[in-house]
Protein backbone atom coordinates (compact mmCIF):
# COMPACT_ATOMS: atom_id res chain seq x y z
CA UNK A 1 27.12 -5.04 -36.97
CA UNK A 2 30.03 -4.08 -34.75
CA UNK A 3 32.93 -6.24 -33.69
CA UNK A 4 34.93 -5.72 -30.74
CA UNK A 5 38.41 -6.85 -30.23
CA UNK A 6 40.12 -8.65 -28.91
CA UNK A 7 37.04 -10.13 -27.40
CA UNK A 8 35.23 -11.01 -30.65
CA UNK A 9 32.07 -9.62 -29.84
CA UNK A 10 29.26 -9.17 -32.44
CA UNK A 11 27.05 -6.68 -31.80
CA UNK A 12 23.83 -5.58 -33.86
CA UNK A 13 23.91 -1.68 -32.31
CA UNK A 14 20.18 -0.14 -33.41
CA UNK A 15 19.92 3.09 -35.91
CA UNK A 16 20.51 6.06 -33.10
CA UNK A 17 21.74 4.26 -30.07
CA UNK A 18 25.76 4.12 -28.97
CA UNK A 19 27.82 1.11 -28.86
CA UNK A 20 28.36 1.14 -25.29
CA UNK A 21 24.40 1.15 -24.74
CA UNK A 22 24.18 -1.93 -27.66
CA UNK A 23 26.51 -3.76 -25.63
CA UNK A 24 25.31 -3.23 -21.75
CA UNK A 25 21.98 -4.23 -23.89
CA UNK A 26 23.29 -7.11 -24.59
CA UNK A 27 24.46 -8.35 -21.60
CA UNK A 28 28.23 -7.00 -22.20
CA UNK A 29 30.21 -5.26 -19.34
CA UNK A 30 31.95 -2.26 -20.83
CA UNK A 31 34.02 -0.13 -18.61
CA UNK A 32 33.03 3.58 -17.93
CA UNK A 33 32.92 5.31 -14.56
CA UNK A 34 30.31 8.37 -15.47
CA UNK A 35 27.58 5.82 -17.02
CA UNK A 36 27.41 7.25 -20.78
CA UNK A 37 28.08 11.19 -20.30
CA UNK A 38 30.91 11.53 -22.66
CA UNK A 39 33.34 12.81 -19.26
CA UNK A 40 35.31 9.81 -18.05
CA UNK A 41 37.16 8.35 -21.29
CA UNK A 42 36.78 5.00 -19.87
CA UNK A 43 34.89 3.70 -22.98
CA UNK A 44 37.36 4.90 -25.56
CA UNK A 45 37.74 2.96 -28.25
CA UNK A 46 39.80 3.02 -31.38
CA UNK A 47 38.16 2.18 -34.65
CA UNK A 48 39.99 0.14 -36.53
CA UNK A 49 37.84 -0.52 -39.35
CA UNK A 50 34.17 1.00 -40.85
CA UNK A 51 35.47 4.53 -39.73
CA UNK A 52 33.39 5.68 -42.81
CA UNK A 53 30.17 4.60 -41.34
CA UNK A 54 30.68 6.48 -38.12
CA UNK A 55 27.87 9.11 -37.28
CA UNK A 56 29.76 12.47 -37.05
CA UNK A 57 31.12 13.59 -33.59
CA UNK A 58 28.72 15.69 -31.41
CA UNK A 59 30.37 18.12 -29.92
CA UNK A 60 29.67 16.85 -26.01
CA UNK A 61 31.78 14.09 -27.63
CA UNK A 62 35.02 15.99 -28.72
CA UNK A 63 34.49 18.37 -25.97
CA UNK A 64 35.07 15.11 -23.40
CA UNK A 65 37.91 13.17 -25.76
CA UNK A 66 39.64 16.89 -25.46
CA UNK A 67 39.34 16.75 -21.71
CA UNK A 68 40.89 13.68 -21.22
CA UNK A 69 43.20 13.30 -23.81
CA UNK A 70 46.11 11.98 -22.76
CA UNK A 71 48.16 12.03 -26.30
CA UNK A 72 47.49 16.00 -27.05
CA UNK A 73 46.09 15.66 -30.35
CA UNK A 74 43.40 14.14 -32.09
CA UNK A 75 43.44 10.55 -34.09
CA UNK A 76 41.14 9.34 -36.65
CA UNK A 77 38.99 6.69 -35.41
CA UNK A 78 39.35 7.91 -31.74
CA UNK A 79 35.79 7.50 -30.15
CA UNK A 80 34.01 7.45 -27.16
CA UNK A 81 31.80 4.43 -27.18
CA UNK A 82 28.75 6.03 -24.80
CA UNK A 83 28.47 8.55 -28.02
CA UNK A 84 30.10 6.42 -31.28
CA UNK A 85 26.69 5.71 -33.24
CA UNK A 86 27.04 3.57 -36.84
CA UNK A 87 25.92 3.63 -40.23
CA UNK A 88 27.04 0.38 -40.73
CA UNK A 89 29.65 -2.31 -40.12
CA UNK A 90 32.34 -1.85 -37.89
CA UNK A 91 35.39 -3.03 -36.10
CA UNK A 92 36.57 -1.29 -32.70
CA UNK A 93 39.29 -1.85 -30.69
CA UNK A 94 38.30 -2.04 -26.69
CA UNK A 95 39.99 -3.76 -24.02
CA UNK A 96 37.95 -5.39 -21.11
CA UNK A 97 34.95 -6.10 -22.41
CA UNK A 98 33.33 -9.06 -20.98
CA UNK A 99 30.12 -11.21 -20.81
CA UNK A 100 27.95 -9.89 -17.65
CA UNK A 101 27.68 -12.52 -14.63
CA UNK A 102 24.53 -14.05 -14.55
């Protein structure tokens, strides 16, 4: 299970698929501009708890957080949600998430 603030979304996110995909899955609007391809930063999140059961960056992942970073160095729980993948429960940290119109 992964909860997103401040929106208070609970999200069961399958073994092997991203927390982006879980959510557009489940009817959630997350922002991104390049659909899931780790280049845009537009799904960044920041995990704020359950870091530990984060799948290990890729590196297509830290290649596009590196890209776009706009801080210059690299935070713990720092993600990209089109690549973050869990082991278990989490908390992340994403504004504009939203319930799809119908």
């Amino acid at each position: 299970m992964v909860r997103v603030e401040p929106a208070g979304i609970e999200l069961e996110v399958p073994e092997g698929v991203s927390v982006m995909t879980a959510a557009q899955t489940a009817g959630w609007y997350w922002p991104t501009i390049c659909k899931g391809n780790a280049q845009c930063n537009r799904c960044f999140v920041e995990v704020v708890d359950g870091v530990e059961h984060s799948v290990e960056m890729l590196p297509t992942e830290r290649e596009g957080l590196e890209r776009v970073r706009w801080r210059g160095e690299e935070r713990e729980g720092e993600r990209l949600a089109c690549q973050l993948r869990v082991t278990g429960p989490m908390t992340v940290r994403k504004v504009g998430v939203k319930r799809l119109e119908s």
